[in-house]
Structures are given as C-alpha cells and as structure tokens.
C-alpha atoms as a PDB file:
ATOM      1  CA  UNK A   1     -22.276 -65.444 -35.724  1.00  0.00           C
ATOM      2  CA  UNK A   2     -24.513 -62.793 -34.257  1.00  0.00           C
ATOM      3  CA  UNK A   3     -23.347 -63.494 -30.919  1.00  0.00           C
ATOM      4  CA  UNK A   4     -20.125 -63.163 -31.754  1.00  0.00           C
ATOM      5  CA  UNK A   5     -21.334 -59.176 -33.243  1.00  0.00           C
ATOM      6  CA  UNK A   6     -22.862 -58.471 -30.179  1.00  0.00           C
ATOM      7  CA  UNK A   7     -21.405 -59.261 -27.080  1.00  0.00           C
ATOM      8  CA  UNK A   8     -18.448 -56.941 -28.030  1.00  0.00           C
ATOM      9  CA  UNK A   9     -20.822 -53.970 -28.878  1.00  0.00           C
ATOM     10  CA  UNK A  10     -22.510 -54.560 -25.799  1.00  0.00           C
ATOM     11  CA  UNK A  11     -19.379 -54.635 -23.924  1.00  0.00           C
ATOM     12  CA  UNK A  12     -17.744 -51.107 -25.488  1.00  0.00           C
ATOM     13  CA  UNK A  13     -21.246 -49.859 -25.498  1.00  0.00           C
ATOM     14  CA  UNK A  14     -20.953 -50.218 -21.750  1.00  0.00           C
ATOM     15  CA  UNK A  15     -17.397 -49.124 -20.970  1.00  0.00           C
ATOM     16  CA  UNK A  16     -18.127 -45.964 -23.158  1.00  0.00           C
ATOM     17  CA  UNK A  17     -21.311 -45.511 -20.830  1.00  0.00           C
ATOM     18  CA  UNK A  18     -19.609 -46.432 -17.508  1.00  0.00           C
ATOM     19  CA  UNK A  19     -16.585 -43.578 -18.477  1.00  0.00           C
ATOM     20  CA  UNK A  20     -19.308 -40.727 -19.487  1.00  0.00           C
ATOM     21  CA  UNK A  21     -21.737 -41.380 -16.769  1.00  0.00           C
ATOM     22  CA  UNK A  22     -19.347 -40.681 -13.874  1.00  0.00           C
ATOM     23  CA  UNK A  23     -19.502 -36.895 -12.190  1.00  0.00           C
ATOM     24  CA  UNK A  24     -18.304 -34.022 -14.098  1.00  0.00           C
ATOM     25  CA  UNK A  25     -15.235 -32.543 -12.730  1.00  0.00           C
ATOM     26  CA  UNK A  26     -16.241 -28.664 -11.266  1.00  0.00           C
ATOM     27  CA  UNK A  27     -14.803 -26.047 -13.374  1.00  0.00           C
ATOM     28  CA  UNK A  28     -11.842 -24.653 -11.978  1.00  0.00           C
ATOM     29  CA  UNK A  29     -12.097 -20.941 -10.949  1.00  0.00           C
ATOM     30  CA  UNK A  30     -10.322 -18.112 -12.175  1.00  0.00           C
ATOM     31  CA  UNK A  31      -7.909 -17.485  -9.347  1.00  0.00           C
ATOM     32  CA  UNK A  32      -8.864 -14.587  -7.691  1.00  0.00           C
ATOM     33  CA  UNK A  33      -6.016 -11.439  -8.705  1.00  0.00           C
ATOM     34  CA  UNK A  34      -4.140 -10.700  -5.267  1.00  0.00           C
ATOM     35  CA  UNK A  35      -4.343  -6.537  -4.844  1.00  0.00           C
ATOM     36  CA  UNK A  36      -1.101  -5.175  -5.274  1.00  0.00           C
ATOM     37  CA  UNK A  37       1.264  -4.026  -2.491  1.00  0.00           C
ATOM     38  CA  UNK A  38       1.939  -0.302  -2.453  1.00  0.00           C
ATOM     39  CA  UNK A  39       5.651   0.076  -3.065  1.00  0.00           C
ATOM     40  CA  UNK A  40       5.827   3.578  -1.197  1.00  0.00           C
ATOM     41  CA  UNK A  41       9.438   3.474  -1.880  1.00  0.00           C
ATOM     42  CA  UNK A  42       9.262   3.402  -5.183  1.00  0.00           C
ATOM     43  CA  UNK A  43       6.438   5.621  -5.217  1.00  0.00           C
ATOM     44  CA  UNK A  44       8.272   8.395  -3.485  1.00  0.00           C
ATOM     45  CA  UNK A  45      11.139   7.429  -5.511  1.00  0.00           C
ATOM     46  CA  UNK A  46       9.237   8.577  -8.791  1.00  0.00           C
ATOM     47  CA  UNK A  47       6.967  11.131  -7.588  1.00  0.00           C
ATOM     48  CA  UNK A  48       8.991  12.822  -4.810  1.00  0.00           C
ATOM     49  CA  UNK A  49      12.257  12.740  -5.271  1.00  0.00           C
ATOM     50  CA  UNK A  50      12.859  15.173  -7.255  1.00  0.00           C
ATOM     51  CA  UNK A  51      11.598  18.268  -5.206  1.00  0.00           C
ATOM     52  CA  UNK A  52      11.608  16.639  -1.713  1.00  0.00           C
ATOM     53  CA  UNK A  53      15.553  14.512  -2.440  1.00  0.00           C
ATOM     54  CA  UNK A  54      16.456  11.042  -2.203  1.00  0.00           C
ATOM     55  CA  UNK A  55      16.712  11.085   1.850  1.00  0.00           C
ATOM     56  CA  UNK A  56      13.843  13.905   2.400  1.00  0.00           C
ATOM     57  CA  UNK A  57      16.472  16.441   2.966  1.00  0.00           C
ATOM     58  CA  UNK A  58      14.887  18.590   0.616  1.00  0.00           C
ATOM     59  CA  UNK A  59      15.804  20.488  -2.327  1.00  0.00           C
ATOM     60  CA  UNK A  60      16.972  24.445  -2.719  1.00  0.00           C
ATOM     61  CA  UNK A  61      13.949  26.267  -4.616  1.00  0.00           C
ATOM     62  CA  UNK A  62      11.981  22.808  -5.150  1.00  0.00           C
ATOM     63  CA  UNK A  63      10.831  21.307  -1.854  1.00  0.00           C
ATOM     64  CA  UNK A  64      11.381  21.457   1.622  1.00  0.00           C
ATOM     65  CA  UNK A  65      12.463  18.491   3.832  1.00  0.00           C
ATOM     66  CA  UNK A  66      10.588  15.443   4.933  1.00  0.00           C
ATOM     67  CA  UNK A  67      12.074  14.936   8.092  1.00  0.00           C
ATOM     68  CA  UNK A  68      10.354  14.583  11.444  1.00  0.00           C
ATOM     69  CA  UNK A  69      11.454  17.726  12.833  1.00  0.00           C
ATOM     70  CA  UNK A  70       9.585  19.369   9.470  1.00  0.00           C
ATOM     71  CA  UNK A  71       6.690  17.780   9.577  1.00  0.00           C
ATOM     72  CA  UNK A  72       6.165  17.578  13.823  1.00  0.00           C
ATOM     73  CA  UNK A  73       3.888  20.823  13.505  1.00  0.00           C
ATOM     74  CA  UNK A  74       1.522  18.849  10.540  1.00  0.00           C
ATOM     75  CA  UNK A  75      -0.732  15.868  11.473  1.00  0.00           C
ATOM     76  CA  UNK A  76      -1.218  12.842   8.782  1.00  0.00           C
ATOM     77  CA  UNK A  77      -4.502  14.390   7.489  1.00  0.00           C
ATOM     78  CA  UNK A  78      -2.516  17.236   6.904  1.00  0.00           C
ATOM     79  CA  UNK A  79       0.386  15.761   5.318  1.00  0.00           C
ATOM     80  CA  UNK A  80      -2.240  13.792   3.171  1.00  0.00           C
ATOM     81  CA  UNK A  81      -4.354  16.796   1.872  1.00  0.00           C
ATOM     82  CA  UNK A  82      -0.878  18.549   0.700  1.00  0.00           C
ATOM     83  CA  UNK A  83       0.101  15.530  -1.442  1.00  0.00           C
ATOM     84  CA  UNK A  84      -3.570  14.991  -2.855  1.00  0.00           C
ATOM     85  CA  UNK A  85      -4.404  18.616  -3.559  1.00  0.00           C
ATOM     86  CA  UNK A  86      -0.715  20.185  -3.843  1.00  0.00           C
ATOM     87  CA  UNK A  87       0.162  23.785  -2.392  1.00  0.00           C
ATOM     88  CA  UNK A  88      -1.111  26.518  -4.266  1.00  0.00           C
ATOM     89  CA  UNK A  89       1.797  29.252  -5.842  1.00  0.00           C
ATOM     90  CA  UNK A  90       4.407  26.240  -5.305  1.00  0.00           C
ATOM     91  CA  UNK A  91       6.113  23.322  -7.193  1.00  0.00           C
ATOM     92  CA  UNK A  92       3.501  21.089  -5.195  1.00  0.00           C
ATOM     93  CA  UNK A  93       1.216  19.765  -7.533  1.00  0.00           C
ATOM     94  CA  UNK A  94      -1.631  17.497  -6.866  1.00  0.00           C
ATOM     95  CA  UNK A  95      -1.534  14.356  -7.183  1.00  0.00           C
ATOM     96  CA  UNK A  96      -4.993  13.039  -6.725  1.00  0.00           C
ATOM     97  CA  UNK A  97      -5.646  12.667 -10.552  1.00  0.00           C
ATOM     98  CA  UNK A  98      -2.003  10.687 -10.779  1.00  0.00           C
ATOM     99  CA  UNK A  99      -1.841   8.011  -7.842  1.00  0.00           C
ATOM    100  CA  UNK A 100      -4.920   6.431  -5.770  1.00  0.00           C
ATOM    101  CA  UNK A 101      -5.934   6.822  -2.725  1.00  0.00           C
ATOM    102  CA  UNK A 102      -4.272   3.703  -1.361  1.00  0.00           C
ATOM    103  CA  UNK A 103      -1.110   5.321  -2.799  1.00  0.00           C
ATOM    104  CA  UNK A 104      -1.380   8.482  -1.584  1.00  0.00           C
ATOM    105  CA  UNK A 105      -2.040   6.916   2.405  1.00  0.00           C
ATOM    106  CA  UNK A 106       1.199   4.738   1.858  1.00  0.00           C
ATOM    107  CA  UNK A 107       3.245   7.506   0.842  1.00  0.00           C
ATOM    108  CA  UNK A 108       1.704   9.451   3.683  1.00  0.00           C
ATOM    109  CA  UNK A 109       2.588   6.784   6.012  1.00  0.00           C
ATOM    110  CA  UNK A 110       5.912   6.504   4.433  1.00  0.00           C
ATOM    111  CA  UNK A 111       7.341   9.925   4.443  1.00  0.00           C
ATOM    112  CA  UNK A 112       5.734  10.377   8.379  1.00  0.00           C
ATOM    113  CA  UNK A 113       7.152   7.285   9.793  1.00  0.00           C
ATOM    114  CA  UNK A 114      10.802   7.594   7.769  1.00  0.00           C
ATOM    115  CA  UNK A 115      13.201   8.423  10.266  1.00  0.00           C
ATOM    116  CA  UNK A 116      15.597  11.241   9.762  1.00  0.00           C
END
C-alpha cells in the first residue's frame, strides 16, 4: 500500500519541479515613450495666428506678415530670438516661458520655409 502512496507523490513532486526549474522569462521592458513630433502647424495655428493671420499675411495694428519677401532682410537666428524674447513696445510677446525650444526652432523653420 505504500507503494501505491508514493510513486504518485514522487511523480507530481517531479512534474511540479521539472515546470519551476525551467528559465525565468526576462521581464518585459517598459517601452521606451517615442518624443513627440512638433506640429508647427498647429503651433502657429494657436500661438500666431492671431497677430501674424491664418496665411502670414499679417494683421492691421497686430502683426506684420510672414511672408518671404518680409522676412528676406532677417536670418533664422533672427527670426528665432523675436519669437523667444518678443519685440519690446509691441504685441510680440515672448514666448520662451510658453513653448520649448524644439517648438520654437519648428515654428522658426515653419514660418521661414512657408511659401507665400
């Protein structure tokens, strides 16, 4: 009758050893968070606008226009120091403290290579 007892338990005792002793599956990583795309569209869209109108044309009393023509005398640095630090005793504010840096070079990039 013993026999009988122990074969089983020594049979589940060694499938229940054969299924725990295998390798651990690795942990599976966090995926790494893809940076966000700069929507410079939409950025001007919210930001700009309003002063500087839908097509850069510009806006009376606001903003003047984006167009190549308006900007030809203004290099990129330029055009990127205005919309980080604003124009003093105008509607251009700064907007260094409101969109990054990576925000500010897309919009820059934008509004230079729009044509118009």
């Amino acid at each position: 009758m013993p026999s009988r007892i122990i074969l089983p338990v020594i049979i589940i005792g060694g499938l229940l050893l054969t299924s725990c002793g295998g390798q651990e599956a690795a942990p599976t990583p966090a995926p790494t968070p893809q940076p966000s795309a700069v929507d410079a569209e939409e950025l001007y869209t919210t930001n700009c606008a309003l002063c500087h109108g839908a097509e850069q044309q510009g806006v009376s009393d606001l903003g003047p226009a984006l167009t190549s023509e308006s900007l030809a005398a203004l290099s990129d640095t330029e055009i990127r120091d205005t919309i980080s630090e604003g124009r003093p005793n105008t509607a251009m504010a700064p907007f260094k403290g409101t969109l990054s840096p990576e925000e500010i070079d897309a919009l820059t990039q934008s509004i230079t290579s729009t044509p118009h």
